[in-house]
N, C-alpha and C. Protein backbone atom coordinates (compact mmCIF):
# COMPACT_ATOMS: atom_id res chain seq x y z
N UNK A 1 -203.39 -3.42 19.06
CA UNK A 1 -202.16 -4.02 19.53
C UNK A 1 -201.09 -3.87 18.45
N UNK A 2 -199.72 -3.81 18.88
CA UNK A 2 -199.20 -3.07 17.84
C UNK A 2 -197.81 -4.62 18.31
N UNK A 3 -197.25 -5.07 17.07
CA UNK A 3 -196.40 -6.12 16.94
C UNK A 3 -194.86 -5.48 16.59
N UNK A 4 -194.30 -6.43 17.57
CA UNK A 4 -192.24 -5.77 17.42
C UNK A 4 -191.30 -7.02 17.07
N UNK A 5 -190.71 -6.63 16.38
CA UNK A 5 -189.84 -7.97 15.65
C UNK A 5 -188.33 -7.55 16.71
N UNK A 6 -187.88 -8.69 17.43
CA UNK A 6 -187.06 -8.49 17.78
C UNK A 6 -185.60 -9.27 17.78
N UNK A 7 -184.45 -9.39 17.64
CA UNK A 7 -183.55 -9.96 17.46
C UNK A 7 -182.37 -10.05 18.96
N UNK A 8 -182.38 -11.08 19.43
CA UNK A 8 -182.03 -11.09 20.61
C UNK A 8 -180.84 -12.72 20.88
N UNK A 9 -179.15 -12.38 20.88
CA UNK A 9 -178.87 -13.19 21.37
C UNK A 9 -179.08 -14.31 21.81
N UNK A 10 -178.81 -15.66 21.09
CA UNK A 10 -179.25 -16.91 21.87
C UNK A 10 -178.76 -16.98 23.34
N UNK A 11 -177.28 -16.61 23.59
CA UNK A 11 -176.93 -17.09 24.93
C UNK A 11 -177.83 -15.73 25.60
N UNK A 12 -178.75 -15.19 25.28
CA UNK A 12 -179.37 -13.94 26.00
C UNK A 12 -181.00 -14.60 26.02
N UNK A 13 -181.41 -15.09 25.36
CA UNK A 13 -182.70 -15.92 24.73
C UNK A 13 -183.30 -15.94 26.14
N UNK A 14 -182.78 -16.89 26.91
CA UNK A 14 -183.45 -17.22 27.96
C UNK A 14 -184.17 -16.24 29.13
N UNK A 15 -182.53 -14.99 29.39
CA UNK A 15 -183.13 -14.23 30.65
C UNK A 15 -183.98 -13.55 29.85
N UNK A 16 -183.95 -12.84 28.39
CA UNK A 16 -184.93 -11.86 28.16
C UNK A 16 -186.12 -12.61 27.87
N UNK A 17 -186.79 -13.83 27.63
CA UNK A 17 -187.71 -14.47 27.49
C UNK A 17 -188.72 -14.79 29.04
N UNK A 18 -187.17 -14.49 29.80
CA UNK A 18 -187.94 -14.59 31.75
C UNK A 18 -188.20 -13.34 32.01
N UNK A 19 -187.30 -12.37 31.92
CA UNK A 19 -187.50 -11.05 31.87
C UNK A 19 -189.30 -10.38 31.26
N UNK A 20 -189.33 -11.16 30.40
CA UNK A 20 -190.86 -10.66 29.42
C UNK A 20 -191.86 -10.94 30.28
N UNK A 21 -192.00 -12.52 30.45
CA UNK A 21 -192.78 -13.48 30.81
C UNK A 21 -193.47 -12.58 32.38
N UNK A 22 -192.66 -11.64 32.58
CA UNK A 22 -193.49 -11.47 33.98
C UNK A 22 -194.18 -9.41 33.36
N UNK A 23 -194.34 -9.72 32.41
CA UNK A 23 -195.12 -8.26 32.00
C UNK A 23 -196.12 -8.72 31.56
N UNK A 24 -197.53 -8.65 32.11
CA UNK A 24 -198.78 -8.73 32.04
C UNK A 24 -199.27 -8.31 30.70
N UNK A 25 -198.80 -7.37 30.01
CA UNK A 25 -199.52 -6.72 28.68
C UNK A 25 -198.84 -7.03 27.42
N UNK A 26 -197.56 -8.17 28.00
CA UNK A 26 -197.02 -8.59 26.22
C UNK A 26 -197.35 -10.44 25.76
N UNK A 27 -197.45 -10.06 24.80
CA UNK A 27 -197.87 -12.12 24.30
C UNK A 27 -196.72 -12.43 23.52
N UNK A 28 -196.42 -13.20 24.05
CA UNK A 28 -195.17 -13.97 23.44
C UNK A 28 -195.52 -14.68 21.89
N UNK A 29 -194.91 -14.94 20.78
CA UNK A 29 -195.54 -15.54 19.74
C UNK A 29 -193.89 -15.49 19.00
N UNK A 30 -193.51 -17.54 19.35
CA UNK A 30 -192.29 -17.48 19.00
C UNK A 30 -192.43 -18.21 17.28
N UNK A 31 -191.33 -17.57 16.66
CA UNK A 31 -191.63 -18.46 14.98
C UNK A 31 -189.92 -18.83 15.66
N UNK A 32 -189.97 -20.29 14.85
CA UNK A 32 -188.94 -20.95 14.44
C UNK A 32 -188.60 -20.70 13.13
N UNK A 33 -187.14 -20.01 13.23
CA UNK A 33 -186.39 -20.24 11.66
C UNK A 33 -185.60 -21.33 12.02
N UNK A 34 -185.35 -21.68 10.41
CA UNK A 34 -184.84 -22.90 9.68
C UNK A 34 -183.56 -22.81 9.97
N UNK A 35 -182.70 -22.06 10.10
CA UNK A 35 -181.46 -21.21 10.46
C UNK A 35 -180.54 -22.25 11.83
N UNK A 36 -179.28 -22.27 11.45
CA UNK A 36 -178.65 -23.07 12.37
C UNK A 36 -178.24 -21.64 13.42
N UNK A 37 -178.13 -22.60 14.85
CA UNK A 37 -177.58 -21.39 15.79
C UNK A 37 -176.01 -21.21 15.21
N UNK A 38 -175.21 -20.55 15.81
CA UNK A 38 -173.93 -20.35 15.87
C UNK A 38 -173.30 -21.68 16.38
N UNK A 39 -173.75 -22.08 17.22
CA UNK A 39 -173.03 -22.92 18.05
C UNK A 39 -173.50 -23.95 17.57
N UNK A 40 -174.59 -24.39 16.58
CA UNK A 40 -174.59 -25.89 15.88
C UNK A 40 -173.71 -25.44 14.34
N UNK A 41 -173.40 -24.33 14.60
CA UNK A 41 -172.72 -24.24 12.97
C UNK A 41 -171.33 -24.98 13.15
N UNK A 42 -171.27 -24.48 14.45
CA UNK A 42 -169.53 -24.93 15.01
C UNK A 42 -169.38 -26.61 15.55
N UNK A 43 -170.53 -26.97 16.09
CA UNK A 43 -170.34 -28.48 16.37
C UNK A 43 -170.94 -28.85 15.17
N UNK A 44 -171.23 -28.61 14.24
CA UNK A 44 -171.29 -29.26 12.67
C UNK A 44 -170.05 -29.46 12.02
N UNK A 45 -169.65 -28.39 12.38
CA UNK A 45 -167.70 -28.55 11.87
C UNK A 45 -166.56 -29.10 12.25
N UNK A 46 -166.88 -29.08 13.61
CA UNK A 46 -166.14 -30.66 14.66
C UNK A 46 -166.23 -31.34 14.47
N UNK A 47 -167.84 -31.90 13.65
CA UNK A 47 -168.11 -33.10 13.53
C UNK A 47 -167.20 -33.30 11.74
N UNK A 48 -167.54 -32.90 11.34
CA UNK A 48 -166.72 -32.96 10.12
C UNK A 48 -165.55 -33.34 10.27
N UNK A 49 -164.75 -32.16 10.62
CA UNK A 49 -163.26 -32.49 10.84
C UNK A 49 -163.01 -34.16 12.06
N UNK A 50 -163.93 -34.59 12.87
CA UNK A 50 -163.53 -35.69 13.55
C UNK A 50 -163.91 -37.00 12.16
N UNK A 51 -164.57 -36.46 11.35
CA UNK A 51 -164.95 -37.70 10.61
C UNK A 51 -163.75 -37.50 9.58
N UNK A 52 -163.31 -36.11 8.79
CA UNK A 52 -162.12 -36.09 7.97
C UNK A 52 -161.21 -36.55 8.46
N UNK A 53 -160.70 -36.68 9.84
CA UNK A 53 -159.26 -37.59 10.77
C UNK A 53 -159.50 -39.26 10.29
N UNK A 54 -160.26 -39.21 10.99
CA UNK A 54 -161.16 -40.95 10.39
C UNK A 54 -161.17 -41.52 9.48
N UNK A 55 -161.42 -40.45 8.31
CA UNK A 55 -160.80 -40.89 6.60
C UNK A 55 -159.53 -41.26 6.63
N UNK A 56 -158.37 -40.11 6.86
CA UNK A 56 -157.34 -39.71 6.79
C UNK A 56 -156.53 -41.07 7.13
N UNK A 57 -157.38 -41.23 8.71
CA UNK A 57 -156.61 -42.78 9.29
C UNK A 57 -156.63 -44.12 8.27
N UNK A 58 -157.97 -43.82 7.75
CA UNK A 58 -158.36 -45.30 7.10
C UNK A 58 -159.27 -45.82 8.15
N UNK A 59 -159.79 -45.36 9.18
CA UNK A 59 -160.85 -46.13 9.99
C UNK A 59 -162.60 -45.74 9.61
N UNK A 60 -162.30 -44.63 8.63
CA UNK A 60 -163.69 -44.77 7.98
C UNK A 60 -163.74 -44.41 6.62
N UNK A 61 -164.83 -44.44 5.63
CA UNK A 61 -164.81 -44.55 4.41
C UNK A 61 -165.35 -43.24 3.59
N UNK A 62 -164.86 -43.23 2.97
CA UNK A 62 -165.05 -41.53 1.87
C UNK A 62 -165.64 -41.80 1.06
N UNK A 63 -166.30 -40.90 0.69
CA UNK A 63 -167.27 -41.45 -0.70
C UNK A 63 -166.98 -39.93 -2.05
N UNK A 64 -167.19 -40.19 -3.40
CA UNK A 64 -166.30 -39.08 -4.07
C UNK A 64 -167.82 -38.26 -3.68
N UNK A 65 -167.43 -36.94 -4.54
CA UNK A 65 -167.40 -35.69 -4.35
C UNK A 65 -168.54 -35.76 -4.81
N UNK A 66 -168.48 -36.22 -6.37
CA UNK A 66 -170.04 -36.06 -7.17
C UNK A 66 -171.06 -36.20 -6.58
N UNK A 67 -170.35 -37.71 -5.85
CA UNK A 67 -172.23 -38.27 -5.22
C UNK A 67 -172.74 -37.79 -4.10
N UNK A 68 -171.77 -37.00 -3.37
CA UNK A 68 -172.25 -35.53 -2.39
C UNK A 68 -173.18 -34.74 -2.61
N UNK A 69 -172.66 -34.36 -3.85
CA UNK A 69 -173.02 -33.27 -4.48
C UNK A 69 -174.29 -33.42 -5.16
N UNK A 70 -174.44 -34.66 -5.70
CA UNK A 70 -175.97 -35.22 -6.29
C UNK A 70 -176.95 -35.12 -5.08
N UNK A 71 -176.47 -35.71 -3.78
CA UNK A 71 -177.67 -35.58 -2.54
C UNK A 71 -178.20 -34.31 -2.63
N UNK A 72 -177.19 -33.09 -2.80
CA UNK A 72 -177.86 -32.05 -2.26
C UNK A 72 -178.88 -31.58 -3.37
């Protein structure tokens, strides 16, 4: 049996995963990467910028830079 690494569109993920699923001679064997999609990269950054407005207003609280920077 011979193994294929393939790279395939998330918004495509699904039909080619239905598409497979009905070929008798392939085995599916999914790995999870650690890797954000595209589209949580972008509602990660919405979320940011709705919490930087929030500072900005004074309706929520900032914390400095360093101690950011120590979490990571």
């Amino acid at each position: 049996m011979t193994t294929i690494t393939l790279e395939v569109q998330d918004k495509k993920l699904k039909f080619f995963k239905d598409l497979i699923k009905h070929l008798s001679f392939v085995k599916i064997k999914e790995e999870h990467l650690d890797e954000d999609t595209d589209e949580q990269v972008i509602e990660n950054i919405r979320q940011a910028i709705k919490e930087m407005r929030l500072v900005e207003q004074g309706k929520a609280k900032s914390r400095p830079a360093r101690e950011f920077l120590d979490e990571l």
